[in-house]
C-alpha atoms as a PDB file:
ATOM      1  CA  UNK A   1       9.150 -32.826  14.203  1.00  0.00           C
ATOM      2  CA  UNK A   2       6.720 -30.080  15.265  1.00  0.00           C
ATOM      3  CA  UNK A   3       7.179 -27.730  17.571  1.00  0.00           C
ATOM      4  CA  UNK A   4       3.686 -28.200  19.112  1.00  0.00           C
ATOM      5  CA  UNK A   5       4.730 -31.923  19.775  1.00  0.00           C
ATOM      6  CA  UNK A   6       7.676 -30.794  21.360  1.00  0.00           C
ATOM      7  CA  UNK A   7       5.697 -28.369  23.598  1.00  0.00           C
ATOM      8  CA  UNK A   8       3.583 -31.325  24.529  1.00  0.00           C
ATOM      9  CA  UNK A   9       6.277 -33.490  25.466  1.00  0.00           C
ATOM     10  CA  UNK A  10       8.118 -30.523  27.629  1.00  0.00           C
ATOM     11  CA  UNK A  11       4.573 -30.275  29.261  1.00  0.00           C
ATOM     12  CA  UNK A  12       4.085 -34.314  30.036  1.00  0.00           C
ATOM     13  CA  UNK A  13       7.995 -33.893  31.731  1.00  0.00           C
ATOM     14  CA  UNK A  14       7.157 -31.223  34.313  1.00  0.00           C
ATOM     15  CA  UNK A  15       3.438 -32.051  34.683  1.00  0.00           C
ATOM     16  CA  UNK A  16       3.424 -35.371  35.100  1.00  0.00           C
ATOM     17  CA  UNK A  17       0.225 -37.364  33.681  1.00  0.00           C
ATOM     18  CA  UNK A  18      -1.073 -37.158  29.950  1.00  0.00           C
ATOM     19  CA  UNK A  19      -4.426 -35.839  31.870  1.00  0.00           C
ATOM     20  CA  UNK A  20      -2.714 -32.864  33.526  1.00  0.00           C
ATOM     21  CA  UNK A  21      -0.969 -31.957  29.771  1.00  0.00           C
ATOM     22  CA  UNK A  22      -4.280 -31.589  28.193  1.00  0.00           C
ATOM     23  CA  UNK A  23      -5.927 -29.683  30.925  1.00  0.00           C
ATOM     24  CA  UNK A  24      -2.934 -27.223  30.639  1.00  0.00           C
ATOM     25  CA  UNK A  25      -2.914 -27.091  26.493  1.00  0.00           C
ATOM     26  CA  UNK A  26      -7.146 -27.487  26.792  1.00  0.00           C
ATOM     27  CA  UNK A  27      -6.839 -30.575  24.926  1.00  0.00           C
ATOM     28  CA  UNK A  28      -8.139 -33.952  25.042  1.00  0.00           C
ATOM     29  CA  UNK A  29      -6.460 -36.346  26.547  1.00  0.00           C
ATOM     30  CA  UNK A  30      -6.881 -38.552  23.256  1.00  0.00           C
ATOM     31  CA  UNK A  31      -5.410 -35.284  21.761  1.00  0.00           C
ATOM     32  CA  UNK A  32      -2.395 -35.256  23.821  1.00  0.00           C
ATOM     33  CA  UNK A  33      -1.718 -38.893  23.260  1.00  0.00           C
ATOM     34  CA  UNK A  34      -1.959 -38.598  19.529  1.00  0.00           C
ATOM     35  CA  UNK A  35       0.379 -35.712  19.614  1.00  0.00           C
ATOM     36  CA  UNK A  36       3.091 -37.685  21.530  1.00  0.00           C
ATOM     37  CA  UNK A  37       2.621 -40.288  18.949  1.00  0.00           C
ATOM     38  CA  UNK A  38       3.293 -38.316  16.106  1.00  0.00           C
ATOM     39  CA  UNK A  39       6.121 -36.616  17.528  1.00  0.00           C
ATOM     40  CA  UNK A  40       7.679 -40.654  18.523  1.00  0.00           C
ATOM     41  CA  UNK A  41       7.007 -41.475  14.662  1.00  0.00           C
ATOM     42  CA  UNK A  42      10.094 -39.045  13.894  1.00  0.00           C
ATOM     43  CA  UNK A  43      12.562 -40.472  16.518  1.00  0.00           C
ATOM     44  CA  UNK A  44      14.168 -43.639  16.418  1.00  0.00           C
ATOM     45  CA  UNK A  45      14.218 -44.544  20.290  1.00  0.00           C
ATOM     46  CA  UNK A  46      11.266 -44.845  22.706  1.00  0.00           C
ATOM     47  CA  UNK A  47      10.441 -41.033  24.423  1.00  0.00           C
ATOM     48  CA  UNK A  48       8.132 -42.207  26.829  1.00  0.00           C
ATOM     49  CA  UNK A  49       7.032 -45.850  28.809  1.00  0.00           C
ATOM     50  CA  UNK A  50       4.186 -46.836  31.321  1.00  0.00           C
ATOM     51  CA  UNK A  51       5.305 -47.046  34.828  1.00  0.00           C
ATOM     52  CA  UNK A  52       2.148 -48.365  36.492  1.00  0.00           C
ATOM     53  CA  UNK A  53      -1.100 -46.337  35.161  1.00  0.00           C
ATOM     54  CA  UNK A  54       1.569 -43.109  34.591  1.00  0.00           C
ATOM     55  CA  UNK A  55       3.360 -42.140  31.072  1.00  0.00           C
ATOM     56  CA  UNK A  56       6.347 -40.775  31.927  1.00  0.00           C
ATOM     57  CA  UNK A  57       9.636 -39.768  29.924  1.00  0.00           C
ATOM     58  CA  UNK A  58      12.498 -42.435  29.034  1.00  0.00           C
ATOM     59  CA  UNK A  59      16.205 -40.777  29.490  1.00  0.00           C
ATOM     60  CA  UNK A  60      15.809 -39.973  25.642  1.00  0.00           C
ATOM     61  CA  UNK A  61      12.474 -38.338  26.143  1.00  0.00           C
ATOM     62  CA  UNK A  62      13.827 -36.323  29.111  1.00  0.00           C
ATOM     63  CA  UNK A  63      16.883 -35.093  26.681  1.00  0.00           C
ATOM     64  CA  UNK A  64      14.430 -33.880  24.120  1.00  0.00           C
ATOM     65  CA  UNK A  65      12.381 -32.847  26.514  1.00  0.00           C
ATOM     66  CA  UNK A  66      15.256 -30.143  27.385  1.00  0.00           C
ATOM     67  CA  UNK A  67      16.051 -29.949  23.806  1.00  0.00           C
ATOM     68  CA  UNK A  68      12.643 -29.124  23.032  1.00  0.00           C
ATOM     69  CA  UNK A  69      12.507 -26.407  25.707  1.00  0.00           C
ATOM     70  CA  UNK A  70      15.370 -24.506  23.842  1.00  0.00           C
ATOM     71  CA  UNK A  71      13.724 -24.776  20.884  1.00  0.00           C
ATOM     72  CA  UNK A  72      10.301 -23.399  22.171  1.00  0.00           C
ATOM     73  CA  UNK A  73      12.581 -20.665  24.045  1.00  0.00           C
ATOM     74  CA  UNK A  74      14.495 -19.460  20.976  1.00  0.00           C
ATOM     75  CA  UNK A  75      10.905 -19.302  18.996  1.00  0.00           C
ATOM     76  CA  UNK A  76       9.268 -17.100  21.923  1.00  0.00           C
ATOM     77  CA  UNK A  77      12.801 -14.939  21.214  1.00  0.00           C
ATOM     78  CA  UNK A  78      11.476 -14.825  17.663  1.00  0.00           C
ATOM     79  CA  UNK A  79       7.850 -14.233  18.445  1.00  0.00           C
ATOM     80  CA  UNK A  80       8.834 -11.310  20.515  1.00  0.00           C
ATOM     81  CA  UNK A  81      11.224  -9.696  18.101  1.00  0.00           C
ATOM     82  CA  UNK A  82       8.420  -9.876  15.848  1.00  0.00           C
ATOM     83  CA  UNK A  83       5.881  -8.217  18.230  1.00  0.00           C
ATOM     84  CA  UNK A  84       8.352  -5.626  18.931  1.00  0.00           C
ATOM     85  CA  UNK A  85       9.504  -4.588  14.955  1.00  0.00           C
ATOM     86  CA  UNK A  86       5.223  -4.839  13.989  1.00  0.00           C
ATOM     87  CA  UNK A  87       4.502  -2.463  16.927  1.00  0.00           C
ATOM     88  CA  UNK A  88       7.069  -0.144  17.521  1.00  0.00           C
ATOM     89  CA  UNK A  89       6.316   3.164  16.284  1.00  0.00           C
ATOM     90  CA  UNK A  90       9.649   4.599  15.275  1.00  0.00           C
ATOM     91  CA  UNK A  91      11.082   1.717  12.493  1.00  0.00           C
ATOM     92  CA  UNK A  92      11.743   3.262   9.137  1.00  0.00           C
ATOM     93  CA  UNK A  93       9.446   3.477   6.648  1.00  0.00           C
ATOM     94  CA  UNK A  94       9.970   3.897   2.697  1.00  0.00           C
ATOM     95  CA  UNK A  95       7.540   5.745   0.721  1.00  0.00           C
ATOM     96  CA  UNK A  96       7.236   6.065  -3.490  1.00  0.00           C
ATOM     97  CA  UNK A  97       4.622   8.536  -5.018  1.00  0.00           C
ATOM     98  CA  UNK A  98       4.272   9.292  -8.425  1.00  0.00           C
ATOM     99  CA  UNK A  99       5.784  12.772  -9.173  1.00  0.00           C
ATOM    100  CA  UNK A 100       1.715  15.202  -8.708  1.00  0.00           C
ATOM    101  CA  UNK A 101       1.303  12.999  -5.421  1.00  0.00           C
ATOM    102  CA  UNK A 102       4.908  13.652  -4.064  1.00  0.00           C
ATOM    103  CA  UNK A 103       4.742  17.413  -5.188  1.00  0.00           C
ATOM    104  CA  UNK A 104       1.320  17.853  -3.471  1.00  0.00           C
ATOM    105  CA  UNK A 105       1.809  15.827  -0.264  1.00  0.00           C
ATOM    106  CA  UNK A 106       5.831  15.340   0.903  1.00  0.00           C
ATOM    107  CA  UNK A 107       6.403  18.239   1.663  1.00  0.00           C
ATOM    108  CA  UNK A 108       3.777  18.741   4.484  1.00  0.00           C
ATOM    109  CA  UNK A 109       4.180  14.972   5.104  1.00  0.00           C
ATOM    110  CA  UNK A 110       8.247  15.025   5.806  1.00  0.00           C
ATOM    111  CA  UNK A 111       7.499  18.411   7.798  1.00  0.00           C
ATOM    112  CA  UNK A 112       4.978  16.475   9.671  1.00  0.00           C
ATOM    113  CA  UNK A 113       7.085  13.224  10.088  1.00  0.00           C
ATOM    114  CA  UNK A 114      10.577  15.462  11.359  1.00  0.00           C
ATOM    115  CA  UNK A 115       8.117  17.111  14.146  1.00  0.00           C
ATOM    116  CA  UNK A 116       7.721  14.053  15.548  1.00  0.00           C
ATOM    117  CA  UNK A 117       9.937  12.716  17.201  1.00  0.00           C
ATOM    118  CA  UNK A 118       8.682   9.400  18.629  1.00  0.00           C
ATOM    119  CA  UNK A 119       6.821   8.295  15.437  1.00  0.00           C
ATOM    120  CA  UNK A 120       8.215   6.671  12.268  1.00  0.00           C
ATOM    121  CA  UNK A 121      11.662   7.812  10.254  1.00  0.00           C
ATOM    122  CA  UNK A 122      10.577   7.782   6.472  1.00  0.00           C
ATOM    123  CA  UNK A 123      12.402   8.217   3.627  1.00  0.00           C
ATOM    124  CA  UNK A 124      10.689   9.048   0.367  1.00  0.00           C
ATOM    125  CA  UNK A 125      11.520   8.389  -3.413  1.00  0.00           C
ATOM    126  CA  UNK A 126       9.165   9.588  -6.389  1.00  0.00           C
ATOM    127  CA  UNK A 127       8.751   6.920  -9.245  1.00  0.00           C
ATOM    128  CA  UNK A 128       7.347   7.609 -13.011  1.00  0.00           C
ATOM    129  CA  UNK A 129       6.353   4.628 -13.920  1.00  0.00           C
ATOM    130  CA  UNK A 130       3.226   3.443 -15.901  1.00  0.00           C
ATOM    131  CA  UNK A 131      -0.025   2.041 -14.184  1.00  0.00           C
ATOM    132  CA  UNK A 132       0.777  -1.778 -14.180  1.00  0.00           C
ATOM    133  CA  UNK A 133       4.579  -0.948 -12.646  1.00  0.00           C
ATOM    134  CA  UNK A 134       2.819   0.559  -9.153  1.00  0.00           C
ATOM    135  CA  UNK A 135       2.046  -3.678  -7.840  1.00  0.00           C
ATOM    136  CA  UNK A 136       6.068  -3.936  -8.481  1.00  0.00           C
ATOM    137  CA  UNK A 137       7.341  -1.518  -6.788  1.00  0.00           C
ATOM    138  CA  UNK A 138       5.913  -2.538  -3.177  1.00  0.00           C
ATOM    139  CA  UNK A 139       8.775  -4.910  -3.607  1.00  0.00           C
ATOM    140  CA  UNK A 140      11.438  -1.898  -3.049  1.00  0.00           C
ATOM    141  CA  UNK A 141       9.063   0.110  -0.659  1.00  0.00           C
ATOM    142  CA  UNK A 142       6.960  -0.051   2.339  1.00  0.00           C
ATOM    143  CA  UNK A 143       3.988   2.247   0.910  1.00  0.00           C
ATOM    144  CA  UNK A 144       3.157   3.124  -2.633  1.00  0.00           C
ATOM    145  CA  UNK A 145       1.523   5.486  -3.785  1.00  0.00           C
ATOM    146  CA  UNK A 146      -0.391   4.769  -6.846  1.00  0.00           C
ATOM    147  CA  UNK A 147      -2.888   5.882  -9.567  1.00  0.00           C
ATOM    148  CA  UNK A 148      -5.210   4.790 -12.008  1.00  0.00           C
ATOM    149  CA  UNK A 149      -8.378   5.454 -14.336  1.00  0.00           C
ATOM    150  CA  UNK A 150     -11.665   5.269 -12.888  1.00  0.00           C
ATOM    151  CA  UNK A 151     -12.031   2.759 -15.507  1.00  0.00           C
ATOM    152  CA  UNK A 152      -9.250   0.525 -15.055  1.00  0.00           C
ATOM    153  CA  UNK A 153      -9.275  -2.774 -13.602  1.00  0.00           C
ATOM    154  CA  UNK A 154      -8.877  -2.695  -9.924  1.00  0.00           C
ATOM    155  CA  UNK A 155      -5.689  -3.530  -7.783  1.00  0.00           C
ATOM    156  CA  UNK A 156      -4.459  -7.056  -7.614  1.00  0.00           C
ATOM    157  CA  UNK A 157      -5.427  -7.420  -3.729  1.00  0.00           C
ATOM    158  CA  UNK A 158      -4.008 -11.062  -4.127  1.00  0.00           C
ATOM    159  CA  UNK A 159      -0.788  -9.388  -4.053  1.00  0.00           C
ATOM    160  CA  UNK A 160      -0.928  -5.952  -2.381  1.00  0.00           C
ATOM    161  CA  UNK A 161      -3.088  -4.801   0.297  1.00  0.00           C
ATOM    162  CA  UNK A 162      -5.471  -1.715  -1.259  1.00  0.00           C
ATOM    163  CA  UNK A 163      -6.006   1.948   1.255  1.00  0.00           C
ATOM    164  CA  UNK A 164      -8.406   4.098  -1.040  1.00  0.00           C
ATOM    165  CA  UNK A 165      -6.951   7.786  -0.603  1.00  0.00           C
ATOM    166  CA  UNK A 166      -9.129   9.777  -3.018  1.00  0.00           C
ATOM    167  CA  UNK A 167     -10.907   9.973  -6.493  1.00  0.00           C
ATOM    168  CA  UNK A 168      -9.553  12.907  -8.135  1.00  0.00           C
ATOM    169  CA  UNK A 169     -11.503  14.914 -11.109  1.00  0.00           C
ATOM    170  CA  UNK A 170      -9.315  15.569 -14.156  1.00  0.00           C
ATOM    171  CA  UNK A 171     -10.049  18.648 -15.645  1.00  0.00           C
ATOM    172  CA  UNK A 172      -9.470  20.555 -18.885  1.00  0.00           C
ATOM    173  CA  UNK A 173      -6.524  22.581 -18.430  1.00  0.00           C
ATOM    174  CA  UNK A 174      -6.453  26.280 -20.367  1.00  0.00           C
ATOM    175  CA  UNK A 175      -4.346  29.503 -20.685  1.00  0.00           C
ATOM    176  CA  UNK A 176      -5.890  32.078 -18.520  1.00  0.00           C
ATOM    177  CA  UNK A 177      -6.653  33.838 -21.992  1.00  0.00           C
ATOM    178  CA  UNK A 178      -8.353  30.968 -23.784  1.00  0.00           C
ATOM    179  CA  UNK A 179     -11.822  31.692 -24.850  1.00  0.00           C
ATOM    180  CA  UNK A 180     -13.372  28.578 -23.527  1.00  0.00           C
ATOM    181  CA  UNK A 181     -11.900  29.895 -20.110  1.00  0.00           C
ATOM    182  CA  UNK A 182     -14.854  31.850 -19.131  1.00  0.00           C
ATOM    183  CA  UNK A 183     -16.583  28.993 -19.039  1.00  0.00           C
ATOM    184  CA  UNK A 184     -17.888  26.893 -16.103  1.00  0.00           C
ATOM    185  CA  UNK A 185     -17.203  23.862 -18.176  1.00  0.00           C
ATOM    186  CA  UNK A 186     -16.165  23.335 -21.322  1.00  0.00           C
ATOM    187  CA  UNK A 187     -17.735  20.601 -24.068  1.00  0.00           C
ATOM    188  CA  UNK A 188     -15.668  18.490 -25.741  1.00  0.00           C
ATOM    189  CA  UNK A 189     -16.863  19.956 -29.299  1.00  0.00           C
ATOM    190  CA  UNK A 190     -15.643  23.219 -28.663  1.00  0.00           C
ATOM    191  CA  UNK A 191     -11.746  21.665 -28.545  1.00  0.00           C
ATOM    192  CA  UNK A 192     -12.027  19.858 -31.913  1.00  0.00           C
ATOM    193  CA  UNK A 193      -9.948  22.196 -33.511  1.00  0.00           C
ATOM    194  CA  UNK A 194      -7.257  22.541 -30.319  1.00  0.00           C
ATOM    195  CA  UNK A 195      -3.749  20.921 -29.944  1.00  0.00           C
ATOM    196  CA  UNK A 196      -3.002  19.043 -26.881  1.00  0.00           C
ATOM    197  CA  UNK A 197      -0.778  17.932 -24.356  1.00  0.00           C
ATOM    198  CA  UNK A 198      -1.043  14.337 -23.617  1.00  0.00           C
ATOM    199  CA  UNK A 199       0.840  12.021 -21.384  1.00  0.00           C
ATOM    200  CA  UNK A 200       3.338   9.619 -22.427  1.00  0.00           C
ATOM    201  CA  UNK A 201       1.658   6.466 -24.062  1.00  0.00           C
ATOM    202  CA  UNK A 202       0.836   3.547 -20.914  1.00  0.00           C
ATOM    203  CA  UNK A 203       0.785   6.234 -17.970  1.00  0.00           C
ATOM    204  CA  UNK A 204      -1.887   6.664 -16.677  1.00  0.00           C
ATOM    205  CA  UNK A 205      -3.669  10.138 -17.902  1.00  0.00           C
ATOM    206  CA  UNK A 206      -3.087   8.804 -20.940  1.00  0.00           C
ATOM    207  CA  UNK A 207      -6.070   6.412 -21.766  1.00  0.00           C
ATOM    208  CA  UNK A 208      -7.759   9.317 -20.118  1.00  0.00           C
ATOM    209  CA  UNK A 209      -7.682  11.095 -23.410  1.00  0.00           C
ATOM    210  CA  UNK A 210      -7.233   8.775 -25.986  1.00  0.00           C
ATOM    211  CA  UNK A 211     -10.260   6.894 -24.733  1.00  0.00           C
ATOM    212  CA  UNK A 212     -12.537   8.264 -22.934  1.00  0.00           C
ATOM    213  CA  UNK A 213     -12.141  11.955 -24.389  1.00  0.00           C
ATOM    214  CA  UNK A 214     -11.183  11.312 -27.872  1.00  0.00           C
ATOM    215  CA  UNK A 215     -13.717   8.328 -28.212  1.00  0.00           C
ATOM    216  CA  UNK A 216     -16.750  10.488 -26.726  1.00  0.00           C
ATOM    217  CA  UNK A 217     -15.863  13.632 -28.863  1.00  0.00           C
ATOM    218  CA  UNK A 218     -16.388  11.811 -31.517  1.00  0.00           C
ATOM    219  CA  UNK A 219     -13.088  13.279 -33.257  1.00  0.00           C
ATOM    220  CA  UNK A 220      -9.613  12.485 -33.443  1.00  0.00           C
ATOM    221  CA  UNK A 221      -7.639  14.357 -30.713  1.00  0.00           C
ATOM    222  CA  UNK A 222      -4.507  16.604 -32.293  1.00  0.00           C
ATOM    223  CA  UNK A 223      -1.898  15.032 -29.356  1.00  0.00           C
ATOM    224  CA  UNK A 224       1.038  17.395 -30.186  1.00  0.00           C
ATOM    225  CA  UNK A 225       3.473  17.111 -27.162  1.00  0.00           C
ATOM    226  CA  UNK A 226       3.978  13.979 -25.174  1.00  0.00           C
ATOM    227  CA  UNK A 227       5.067  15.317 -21.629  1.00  0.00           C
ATOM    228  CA  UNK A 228       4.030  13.515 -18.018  1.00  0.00           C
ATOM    229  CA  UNK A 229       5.261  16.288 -15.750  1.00  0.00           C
ATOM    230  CA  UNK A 230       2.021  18.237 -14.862  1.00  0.00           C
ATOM    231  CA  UNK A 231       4.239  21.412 -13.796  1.00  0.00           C
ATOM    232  CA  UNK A 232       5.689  21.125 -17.531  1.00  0.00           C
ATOM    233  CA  UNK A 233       2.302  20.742 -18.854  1.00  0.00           C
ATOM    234  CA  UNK A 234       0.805  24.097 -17.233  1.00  0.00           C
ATOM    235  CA  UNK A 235       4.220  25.585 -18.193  1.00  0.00           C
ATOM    236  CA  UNK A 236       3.547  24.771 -21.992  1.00  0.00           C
ATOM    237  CA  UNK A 237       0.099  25.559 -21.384  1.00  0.00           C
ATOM    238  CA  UNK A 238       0.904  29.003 -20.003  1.00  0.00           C
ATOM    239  CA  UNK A 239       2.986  29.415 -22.875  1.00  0.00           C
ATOM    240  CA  UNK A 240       1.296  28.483 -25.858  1.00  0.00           C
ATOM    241  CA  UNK A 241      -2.888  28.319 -25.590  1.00  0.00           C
ATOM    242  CA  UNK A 242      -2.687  24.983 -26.035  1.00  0.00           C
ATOM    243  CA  UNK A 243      -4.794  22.563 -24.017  1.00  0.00           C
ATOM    244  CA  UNK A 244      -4.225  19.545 -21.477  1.00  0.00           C
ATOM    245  CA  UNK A 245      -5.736  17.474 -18.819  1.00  0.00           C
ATOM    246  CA  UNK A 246      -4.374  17.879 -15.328  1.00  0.00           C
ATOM    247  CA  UNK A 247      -6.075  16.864 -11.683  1.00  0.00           C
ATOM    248  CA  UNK A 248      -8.057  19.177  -9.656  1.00  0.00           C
ATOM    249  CA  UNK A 249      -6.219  19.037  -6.638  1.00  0.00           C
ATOM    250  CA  UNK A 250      -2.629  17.651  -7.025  1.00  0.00           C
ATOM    251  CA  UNK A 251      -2.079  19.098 -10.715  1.00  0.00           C
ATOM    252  CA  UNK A 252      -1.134  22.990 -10.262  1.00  0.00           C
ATOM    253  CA  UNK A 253       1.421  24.691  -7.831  1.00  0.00           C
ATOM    254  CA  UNK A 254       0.807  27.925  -7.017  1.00  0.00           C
ATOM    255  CA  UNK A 255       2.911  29.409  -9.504  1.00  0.00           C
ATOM    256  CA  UNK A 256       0.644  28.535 -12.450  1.00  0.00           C
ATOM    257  CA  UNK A 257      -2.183  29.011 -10.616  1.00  0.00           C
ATOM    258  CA  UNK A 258      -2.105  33.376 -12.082  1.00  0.00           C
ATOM    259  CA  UNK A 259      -1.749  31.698 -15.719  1.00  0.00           C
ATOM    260  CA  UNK A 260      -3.817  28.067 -16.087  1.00  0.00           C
ATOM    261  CA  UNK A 261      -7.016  27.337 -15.043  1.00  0.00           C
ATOM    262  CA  UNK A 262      -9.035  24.313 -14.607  1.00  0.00           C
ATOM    263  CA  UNK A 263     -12.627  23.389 -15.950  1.00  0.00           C
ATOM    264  CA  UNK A 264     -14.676  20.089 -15.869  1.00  0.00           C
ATOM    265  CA  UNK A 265     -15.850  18.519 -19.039  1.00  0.00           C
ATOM    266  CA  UNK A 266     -19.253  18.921 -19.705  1.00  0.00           C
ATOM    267  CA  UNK A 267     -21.038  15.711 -19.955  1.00  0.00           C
ATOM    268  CA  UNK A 268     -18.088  13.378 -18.902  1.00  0.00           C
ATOM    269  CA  UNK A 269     -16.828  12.114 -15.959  1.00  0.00           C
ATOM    270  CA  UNK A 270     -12.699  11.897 -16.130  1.00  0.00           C
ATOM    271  CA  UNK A 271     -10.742  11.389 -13.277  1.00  0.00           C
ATOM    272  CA  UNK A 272      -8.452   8.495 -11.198  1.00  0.00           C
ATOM    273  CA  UNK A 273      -8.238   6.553  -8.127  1.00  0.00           C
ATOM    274  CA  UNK A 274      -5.482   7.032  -5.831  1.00  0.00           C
ATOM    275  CA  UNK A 275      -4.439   4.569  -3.759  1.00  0.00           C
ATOM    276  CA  UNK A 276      -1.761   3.316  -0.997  1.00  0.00           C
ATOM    277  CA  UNK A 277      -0.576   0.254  -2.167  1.00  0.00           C
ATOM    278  CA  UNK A 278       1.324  -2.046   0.436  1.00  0.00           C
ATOM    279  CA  UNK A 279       2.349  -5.849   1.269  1.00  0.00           C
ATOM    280  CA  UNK A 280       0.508  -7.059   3.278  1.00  0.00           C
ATOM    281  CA  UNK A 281       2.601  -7.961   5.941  1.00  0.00           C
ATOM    282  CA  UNK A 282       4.142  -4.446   5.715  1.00  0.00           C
ATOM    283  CA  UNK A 283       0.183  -3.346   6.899  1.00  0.00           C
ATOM    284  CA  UNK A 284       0.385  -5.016  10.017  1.00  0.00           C
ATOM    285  CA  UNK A 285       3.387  -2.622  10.895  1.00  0.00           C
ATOM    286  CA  UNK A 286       2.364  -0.041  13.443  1.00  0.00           C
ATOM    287  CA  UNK A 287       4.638   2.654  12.065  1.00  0.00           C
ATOM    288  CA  UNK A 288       3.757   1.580   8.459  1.00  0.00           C
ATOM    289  CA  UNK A 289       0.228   2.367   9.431  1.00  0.00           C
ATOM    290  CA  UNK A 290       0.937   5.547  11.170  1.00  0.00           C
ATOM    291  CA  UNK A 291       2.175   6.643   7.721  1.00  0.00           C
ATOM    292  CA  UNK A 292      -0.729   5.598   5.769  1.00  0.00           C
ATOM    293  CA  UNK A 293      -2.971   7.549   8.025  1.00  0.00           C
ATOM    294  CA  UNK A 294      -0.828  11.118   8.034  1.00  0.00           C
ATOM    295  CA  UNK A 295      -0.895  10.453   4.189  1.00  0.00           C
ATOM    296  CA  UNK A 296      -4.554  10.179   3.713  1.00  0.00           C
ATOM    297  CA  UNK A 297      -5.532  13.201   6.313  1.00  0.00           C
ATOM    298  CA  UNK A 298      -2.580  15.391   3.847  1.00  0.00           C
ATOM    299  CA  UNK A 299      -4.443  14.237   0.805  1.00  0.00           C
ATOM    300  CA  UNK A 300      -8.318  14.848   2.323  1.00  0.00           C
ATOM    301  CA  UNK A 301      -6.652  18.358   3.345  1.00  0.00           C
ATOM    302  CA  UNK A 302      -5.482  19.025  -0.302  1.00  0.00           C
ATOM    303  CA  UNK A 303      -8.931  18.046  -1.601  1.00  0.00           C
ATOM    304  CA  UNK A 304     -11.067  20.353   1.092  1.00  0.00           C
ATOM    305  CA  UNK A 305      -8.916  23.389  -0.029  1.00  0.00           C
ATOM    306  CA  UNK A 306      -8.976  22.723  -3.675  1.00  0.00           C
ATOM    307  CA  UNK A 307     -13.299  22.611  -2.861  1.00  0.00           C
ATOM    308  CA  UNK A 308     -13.368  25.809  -0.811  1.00  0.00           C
END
C-alpha cells in the first residue's frame, strides 16, 4: 500500500470524478485509474464501484479513504519536522579536527560560534587518528575535519560528502641556529647527515617523509623520534638541532615561533589536503553548513597571515 495511492483515493472521495483527481495531481486520467488499481490489488474488498458514468467510493473505500487521510496527515507532520531540524539555524553541531587543525582554528571558531547567539551550538572533540580512520569518524560527528597527502587517493565521496578547505605546504622545520636556516630553502642533500623527527607510522605526515623525501633524496632518512604532536616536535626541535617536517600555517604557535623556523624544500613539492568531511545528509543541514563555512573563512584567514 502506497501512500501516493492512498492520496489518490482521498482525492477521488472529495473530488468526485477520476477526471477531476488527475487534473488536481496533473495526471492522466489513465494514470489515476491505474493508481486506484494498484492500491485495490492490496485490499481484499471492493474500494470503489460505477454508479452511472461516475467512480465513486464503496463504504470500505470511504473508511480508507479517512484512514488514508491520517496517514498522509501524520507524514506532512514528518515532512515538516524534517524541514524544520534541516533549516533551523541553532541545532547542535559536533565537530572533530585532528590535533594542528583544532589548535589553529577552535579557538577563534568557538569564540566566533558563543558570539552568536542565533546560529548553531557546537561542541568540538580533537581525534588522532591515522588517514583511513577520518571516513569513520563522520559516524560519531557532524563535520570532520580531515587530512591527507597530496598524493593519496582521494576521499570516498560514495560515503562522505568532500568541502576542500586548503592545501597546506609542509616545510622543513629547523632550530633557529641551524646552519641550513639562513637559507630560503633548503635541498634535501644538505640533511643527509641530520636526525629527524617523524610522525608515527600510518598518520599522515608520515608517508610524507618516508616516501616522498626519503625516496627523492636518494638516502635513507635517520627517523630518530616518532612523535605526532607538532607543538612537541618544534619543542624537540628547539631543543636539540634536530630536524622535522611541520605545515606552514597550522604547525607553529607563537611560542616556537622565536626558536623554529620553517623552509620549503628545494625541488619538491610536500604538503596535504585538508578537508571537511561530512554525511551527506548531515550537508543538507542549515546549521551544519553554517559551520562549514565559519571553518573555511578561519582556515583562509590562517593561510593569508601565514603569506603576509
Amino acid at each position: 500500500m502506497e501512500v501516493h495511492h492512498l492520496r489518490t483515493l482521498r482525492e477521488l472521495r472529495d473530488r468526485g470524478s477520476v477526471t477531476a483527481v488527475a487534473a488536481a495531481l496533473h495526471l492522466s486520467p489513465s494514470a489515476v485509474s491505474q493508481q486506484l488499481a494498484a492500491l485495490q490489488r492490496g485490499v481484499p474488498v471492493p474500494l470503489t464501484e460505477q454508479q452511472g458514468r461516475v467512480l465513486v467510493l464503496t463504504p470500505a473505500g470511504e473508511r480508507v479513504a479517512d484512514a488514508g487521510g491520517k496517514v498522509l496527515e501524520s507524514l506532512a507532520q514528518v515532512e515538516n519536522v524534517v524541514h524544520e531540524y534541516l533549516t533551523a539555524p541553532h541545532e547542535t553541531v559536533t565537530v572533530t579536527a585532528f590535533h594542528s587543525a583544532g589548535l589553529a582554528w577552535f579557538p577563534d571558531f568557538i569564540a566566533t560560534c558563543m558570539a552568536d547567539r542565533k546560529g548553531p551550538t557546537v561542541r568540538c572533540r580533537d581525534e588522532d587518528v591515522s588517514i583511513t580512520e577520518f571516513v569513520d569518524l563522520v559516524s560519531e560527528h557532524d563535520v570532520v575535519i580531515a587530512h591527507r597527502p597530496l598524493a593519496s587517493e582521494p576521499w570516498p565521496t560514495h560515503r562522505v560528502h568532500v568541502t576542500e578547505v586548503l592545501t597546506e605546504p609542509i616545510d622543513i622545520a629547523l632550530h633557529r641556529d641551524h646552519p641550513l636556516a639562513a637559507q630560503q630553502t633548503v635541498r634535501l642533500a644538505d640533511l643527509a647527515e641530520e636526525s629527524w623527527v617523524a610522525a608515527h607510522e600510518g598518520f599522515a605526515l608520515e608517508p610524507l617523509l618516508v616516501q616522498a623525501v626519503s625516496a627523492s633524496a636518494g638516502f635513507p632518512i635517520n627517523i630518530a623520534h616518532r612523535v605526532n604532536e607538532f607543538n612537541m616536535v618544534a619543542a624537540i626541535i628547539a631543543k636539540t638541532k634536530a630536524v622535522g617536517m611541520l605545515p606552514r600555517y597550522t604547525g607553529l604557535i607563537p611560542y616556537f615561533r622565536d626558536e623554529v623556523v620553517l623552509r620549503p624544500l628545494e625541488g619538491l613539492t610536500v604538503g596535504r589536503h585538508i578537508d571537511i568531511l561530512t554525511r551527506p545528509e548531515t550537508q543538507a543541514r542549515a546549521s551544519t553548513r553554517t559551520v562549514i563555512d565559519r571553518f573555511v573563512r578561519i582556515a583562509q584567514e590562517t593561510q593569508r597571515r601565514a603569506e603576509a
